[in-house]
C-alpha atoms as a PDB file:
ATOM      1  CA  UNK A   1     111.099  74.334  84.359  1.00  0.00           C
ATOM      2  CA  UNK A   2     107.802  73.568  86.311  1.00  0.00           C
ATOM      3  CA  UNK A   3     104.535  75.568  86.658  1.00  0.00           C
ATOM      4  CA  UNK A   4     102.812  73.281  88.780  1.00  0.00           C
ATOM      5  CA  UNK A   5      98.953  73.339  90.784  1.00  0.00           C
ATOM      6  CA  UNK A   6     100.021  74.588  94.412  1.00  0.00           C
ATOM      7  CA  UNK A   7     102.662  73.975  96.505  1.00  0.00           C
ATOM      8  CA  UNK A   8     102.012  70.985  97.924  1.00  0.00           C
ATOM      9  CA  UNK A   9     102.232  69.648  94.493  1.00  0.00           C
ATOM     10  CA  UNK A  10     105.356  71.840  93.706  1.00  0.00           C
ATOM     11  CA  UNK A  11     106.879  70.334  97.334  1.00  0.00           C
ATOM     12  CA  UNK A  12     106.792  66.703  96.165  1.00  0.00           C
ATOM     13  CA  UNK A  13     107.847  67.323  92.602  1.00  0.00           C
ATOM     14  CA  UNK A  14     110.838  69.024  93.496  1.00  0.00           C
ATOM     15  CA  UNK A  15     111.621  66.074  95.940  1.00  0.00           C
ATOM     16  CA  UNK A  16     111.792  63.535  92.932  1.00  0.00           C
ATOM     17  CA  UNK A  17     113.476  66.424  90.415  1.00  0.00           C
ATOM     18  CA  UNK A  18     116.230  67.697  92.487  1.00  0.00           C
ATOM     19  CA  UNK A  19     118.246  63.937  93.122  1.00  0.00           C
ATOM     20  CA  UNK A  20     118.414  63.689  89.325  1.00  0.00           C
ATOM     21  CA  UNK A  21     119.797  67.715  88.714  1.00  0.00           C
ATOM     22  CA  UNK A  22     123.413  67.433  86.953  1.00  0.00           C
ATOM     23  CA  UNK A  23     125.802  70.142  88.241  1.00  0.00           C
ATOM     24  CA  UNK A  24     124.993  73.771  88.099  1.00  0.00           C
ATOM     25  CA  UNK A  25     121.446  73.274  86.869  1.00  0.00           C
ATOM     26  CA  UNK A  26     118.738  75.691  87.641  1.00  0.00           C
ATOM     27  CA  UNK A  27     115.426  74.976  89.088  1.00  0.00           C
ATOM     28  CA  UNK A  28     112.998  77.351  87.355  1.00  0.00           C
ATOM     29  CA  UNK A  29     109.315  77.282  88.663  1.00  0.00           C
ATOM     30  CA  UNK A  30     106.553  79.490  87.520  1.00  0.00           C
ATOM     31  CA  UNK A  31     104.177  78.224  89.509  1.00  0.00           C
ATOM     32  CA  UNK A  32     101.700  80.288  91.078  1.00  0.00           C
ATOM     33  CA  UNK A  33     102.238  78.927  94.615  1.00  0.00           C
ATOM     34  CA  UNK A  34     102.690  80.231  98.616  1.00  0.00           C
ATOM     35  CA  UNK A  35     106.168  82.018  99.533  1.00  0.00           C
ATOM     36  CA  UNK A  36     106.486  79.089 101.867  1.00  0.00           C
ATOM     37  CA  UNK A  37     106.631  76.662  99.404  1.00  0.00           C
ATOM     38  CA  UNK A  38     109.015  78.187  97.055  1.00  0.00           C
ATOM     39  CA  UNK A  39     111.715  78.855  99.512  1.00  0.00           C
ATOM     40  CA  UNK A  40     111.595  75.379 101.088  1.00  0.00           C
ATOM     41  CA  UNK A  41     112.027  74.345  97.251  1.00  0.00           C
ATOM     42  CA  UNK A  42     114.758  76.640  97.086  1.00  0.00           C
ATOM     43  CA  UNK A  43     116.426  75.579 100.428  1.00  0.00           C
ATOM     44  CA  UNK A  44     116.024  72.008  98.970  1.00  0.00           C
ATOM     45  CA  UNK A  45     117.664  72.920  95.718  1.00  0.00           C
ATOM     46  CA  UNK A  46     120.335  75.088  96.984  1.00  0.00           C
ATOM     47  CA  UNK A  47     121.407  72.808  99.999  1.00  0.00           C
ATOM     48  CA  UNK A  48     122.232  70.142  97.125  1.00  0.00           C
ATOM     49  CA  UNK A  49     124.733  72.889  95.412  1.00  0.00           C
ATOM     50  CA  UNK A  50     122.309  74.007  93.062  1.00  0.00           C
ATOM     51  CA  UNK A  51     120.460  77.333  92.246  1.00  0.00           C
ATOM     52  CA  UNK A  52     116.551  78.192  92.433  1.00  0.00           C
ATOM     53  CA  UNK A  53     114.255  80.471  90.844  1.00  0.00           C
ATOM     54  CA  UNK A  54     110.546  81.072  91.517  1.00  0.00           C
ATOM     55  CA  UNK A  55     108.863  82.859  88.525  1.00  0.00           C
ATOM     56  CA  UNK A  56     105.651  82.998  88.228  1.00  0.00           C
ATOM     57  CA  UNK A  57     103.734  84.689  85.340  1.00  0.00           C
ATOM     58  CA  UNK A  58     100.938  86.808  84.264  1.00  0.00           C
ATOM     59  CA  UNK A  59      99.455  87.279  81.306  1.00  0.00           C
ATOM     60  CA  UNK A  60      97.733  84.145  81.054  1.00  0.00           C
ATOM     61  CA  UNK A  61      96.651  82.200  77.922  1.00  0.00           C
ATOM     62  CA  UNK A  62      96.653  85.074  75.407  1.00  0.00           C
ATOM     63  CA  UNK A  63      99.895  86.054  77.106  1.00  0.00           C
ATOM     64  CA  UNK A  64     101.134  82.593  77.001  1.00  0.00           C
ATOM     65  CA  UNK A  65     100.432  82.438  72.894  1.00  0.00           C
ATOM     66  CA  UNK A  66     101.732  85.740  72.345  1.00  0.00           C
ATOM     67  CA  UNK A  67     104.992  85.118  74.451  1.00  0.00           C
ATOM     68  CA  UNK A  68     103.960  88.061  76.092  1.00  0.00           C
ATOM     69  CA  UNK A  69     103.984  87.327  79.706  1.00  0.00           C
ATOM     70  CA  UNK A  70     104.919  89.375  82.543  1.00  0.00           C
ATOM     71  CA  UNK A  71     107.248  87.277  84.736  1.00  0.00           C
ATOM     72  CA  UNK A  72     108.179  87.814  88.271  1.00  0.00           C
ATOM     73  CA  UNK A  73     111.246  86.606  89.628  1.00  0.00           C
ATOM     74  CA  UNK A  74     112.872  85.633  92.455  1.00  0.00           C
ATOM     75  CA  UNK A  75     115.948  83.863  93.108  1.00  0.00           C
ATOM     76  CA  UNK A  76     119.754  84.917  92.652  1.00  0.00           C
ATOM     77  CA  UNK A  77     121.318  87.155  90.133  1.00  0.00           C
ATOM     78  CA  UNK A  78     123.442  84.709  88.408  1.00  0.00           C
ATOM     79  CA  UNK A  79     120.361  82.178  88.085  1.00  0.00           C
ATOM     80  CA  UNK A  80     118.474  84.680  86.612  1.00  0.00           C
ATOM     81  CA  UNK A  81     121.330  85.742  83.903  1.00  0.00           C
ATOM     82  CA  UNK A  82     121.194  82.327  82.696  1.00  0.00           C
ATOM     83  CA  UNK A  83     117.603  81.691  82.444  1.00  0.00           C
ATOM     84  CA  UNK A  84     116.544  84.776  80.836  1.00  0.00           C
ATOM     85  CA  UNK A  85     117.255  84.117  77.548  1.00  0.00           C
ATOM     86  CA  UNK A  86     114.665  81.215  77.810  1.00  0.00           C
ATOM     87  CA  UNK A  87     112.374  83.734  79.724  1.00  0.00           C
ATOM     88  CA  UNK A  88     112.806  86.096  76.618  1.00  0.00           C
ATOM     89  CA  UNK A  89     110.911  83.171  74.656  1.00  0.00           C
ATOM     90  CA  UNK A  90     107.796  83.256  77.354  1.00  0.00           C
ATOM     91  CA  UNK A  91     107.715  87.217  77.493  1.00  0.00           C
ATOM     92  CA  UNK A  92     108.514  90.686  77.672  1.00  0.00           C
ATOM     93  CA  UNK A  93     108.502  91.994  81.101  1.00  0.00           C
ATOM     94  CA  UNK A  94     110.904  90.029  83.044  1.00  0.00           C
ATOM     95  CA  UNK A  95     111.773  91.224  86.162  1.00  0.00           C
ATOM     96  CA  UNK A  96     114.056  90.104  88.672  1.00  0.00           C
ATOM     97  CA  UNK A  97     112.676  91.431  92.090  1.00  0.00           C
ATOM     98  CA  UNK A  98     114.242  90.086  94.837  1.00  0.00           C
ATOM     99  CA  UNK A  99     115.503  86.003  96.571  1.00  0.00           C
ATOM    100  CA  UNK A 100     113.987  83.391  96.377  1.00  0.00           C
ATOM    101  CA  UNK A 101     110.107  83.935  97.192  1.00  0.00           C
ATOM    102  CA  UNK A 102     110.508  87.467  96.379  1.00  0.00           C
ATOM    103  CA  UNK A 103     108.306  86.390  92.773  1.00  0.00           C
ATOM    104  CA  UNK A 104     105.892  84.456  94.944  1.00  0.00           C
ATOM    105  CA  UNK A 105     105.529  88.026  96.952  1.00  0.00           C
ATOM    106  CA  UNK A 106     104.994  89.908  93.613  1.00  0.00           C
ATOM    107  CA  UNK A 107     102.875  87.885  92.485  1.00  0.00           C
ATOM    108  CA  UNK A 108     100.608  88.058  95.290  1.00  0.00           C
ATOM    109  CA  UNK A 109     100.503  91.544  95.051  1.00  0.00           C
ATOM    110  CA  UNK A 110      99.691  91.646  92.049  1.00  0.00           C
ATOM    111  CA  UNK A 111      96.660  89.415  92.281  1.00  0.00           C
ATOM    112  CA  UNK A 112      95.803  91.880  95.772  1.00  0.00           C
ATOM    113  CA  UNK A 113      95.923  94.615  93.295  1.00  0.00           C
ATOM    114  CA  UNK A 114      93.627  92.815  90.145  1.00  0.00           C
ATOM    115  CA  UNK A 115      91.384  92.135  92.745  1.00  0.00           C
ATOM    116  CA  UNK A 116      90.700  95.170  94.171  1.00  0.00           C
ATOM    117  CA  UNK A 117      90.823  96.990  90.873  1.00  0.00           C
ATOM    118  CA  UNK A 118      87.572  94.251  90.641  1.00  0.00           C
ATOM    119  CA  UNK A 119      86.002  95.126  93.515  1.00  0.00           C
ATOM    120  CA  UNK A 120      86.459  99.051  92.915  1.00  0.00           C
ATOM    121  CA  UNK A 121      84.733  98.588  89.306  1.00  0.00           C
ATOM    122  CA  UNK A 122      81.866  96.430  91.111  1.00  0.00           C
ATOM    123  CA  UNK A 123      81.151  99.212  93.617  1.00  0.00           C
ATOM    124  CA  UNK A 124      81.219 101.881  90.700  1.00  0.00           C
ATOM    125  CA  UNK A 125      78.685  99.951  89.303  1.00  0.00           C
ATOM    126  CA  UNK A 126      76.636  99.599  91.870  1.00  0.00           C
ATOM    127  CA  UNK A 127      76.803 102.950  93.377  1.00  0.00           C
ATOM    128  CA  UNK A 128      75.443 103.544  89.258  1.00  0.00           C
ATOM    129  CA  UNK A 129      72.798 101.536  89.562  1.00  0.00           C
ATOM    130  CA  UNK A 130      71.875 102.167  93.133  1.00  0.00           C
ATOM    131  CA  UNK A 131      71.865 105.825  91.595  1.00  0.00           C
ATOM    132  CA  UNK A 132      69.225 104.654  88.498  1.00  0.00           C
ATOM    133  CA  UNK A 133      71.808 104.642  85.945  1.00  0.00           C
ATOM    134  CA  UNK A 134      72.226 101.672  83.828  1.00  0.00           C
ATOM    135  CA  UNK A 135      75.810 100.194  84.621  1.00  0.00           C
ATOM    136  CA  UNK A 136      76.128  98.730  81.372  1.00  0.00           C
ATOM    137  CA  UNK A 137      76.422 102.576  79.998  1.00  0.00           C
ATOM    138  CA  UNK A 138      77.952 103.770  83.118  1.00  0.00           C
ATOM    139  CA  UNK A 139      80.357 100.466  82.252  1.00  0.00           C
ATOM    140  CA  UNK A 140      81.530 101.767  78.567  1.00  0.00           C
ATOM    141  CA  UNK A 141      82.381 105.028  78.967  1.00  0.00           C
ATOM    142  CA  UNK A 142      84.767 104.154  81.929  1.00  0.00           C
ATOM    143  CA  UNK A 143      86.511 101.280  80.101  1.00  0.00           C
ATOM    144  CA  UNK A 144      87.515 103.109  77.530  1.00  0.00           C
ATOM    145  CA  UNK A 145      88.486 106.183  80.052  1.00  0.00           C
ATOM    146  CA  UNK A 146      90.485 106.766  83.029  1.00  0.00           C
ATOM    147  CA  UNK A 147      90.109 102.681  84.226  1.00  0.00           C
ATOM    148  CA  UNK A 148      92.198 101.234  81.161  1.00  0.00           C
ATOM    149  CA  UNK A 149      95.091 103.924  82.032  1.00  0.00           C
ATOM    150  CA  UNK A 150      95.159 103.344  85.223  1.00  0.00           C
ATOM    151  CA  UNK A 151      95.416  99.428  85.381  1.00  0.00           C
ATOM    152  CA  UNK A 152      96.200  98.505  82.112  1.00  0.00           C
ATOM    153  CA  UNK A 153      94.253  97.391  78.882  1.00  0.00           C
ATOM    154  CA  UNK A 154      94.188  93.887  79.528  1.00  0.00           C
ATOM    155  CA  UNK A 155      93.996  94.083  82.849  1.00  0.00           C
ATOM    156  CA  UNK A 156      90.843  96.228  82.181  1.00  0.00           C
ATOM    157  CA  UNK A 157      89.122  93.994  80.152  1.00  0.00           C
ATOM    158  CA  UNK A 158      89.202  91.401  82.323  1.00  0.00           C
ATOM    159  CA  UNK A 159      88.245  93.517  85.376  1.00  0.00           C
ATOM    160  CA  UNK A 160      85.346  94.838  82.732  1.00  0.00           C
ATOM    161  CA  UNK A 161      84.278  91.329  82.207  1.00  0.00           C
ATOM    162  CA  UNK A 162      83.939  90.699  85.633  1.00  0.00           C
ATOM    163  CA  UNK A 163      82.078  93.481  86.271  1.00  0.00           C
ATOM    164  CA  UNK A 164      79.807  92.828  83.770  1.00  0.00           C
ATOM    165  CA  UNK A 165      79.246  89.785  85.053  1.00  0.00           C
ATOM    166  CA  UNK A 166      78.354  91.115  88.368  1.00  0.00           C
ATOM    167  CA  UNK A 167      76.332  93.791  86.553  1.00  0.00           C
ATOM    168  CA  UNK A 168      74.021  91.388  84.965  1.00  0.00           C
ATOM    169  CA  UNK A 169      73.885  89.179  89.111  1.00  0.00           C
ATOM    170  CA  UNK A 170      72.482  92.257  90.222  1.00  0.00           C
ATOM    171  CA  UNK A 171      69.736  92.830  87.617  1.00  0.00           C
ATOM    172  CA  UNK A 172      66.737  94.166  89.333  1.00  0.00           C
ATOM    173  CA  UNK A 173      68.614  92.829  92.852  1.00  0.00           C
ATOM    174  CA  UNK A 174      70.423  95.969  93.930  1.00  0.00           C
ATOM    175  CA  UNK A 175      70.494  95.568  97.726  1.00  0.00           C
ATOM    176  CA  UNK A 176      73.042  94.733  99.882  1.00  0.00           C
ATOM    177  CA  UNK A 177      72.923  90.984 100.202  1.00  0.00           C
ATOM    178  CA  UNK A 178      73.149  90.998  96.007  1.00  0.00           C
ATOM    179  CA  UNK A 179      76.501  93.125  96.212  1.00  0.00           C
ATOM    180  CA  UNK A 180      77.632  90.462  98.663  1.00  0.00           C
ATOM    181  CA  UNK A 181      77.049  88.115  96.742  1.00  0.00           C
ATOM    182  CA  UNK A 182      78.738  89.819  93.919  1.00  0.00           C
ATOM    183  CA  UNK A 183      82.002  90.526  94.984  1.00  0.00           C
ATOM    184  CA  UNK A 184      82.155  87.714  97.975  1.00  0.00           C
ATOM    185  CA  UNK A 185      84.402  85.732  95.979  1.00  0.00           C
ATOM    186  CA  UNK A 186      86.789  88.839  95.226  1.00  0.00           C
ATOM    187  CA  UNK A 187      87.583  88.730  99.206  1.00  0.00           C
ATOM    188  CA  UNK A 188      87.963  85.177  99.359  1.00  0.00           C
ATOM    189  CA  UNK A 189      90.734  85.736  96.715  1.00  0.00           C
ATOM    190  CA  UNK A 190      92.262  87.982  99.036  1.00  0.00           C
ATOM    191  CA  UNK A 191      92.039  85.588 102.137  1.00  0.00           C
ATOM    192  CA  UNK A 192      93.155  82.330 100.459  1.00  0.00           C
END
């Protein structure tokens, strides 16, 4: 098992780890890393007779503690079989989606989809306050409402935090330029 930095990082690992790899061992990394970088890890593993598996999770410290982490796999059937009793000890929605790189797509979309859950609860709240209504109330209502059934409760508190965050960035600033400056990071999550 690795959950390394970034691929790079995962790259040069897997270079020193996959010479020493007894017979059928599995490479299991749940890193959070580009598709590029797990299949040339898997192409690496698998053109030395062994099998690959890209996982990476979600959930993220509370998750980790709780063994309640949603993990997204990729890789090959039998690969999977024999891992997931290990991933039954990390969490409780394990799902094997596709090859390898298919968890590296997941999770991508997932992130797409935090993100823009992020940026949808930043322009609520400043359509709110552009309206005169203090987003902090417009803010409770809604997270206890239709936002934490639609996305999930933890992914609602942490979109909530967030937006409270940007909430309190705006203040008294609730032009333009301070909603860019809000939610400018949310898109460069989305480019990187």
């Amino acid at each position: 098992f690795t959950m390394l930095p970034n691929g790079d990082i995962l790259r040069a690992v897997s270079a020193e780890i996959v010479p020493a790899m007894q017979p059928g061992a599995v490479l299991c990394d749940c890193s959070t890393v580009d598709v590029d970088s797990a299949r040339a890890v898997a192409d690496m593993v698998t053109a030395r007779g062994h099998a690959a598996i890209d996982a990476p999770v979600s959930g993220g410290e509370v998750g980790a503690k709780a063994a309640s982490l949603t993990i997204m796999v990729g890789g090959p059937q039998a690969a999977f079989d024999r891992v997931l009793p290990l991933f039954q000890l990390m969490g409780k929605n394990i799902t094997l989606v596709g090859g390898n790189g298919d968890g590296q797509t997941c999770k991508v979309a997932n992130q797409i989809i935090v993100a823009l859950n992020i940026e949808a609860v930043g322009e609520a709240l400043l359509f709110a306050a552009k309206a005169g209504a203090d987003p902090a109330r417009v803010r409770d209502p809604n997270r206890k409402g239709s936002v934490e059934h639609a996305i999930g409760h933890t992914q609602a508190e942490d979109v909530h935090r967030l937006a409270r965050s940007c909430a309190d960035a705006l203040g008294e600033e609730r032009d333009a330029d301070a909603h860019v400056l809000a939610t400018g990071p949310l898109l460069g999550l989305l480019l990187a």
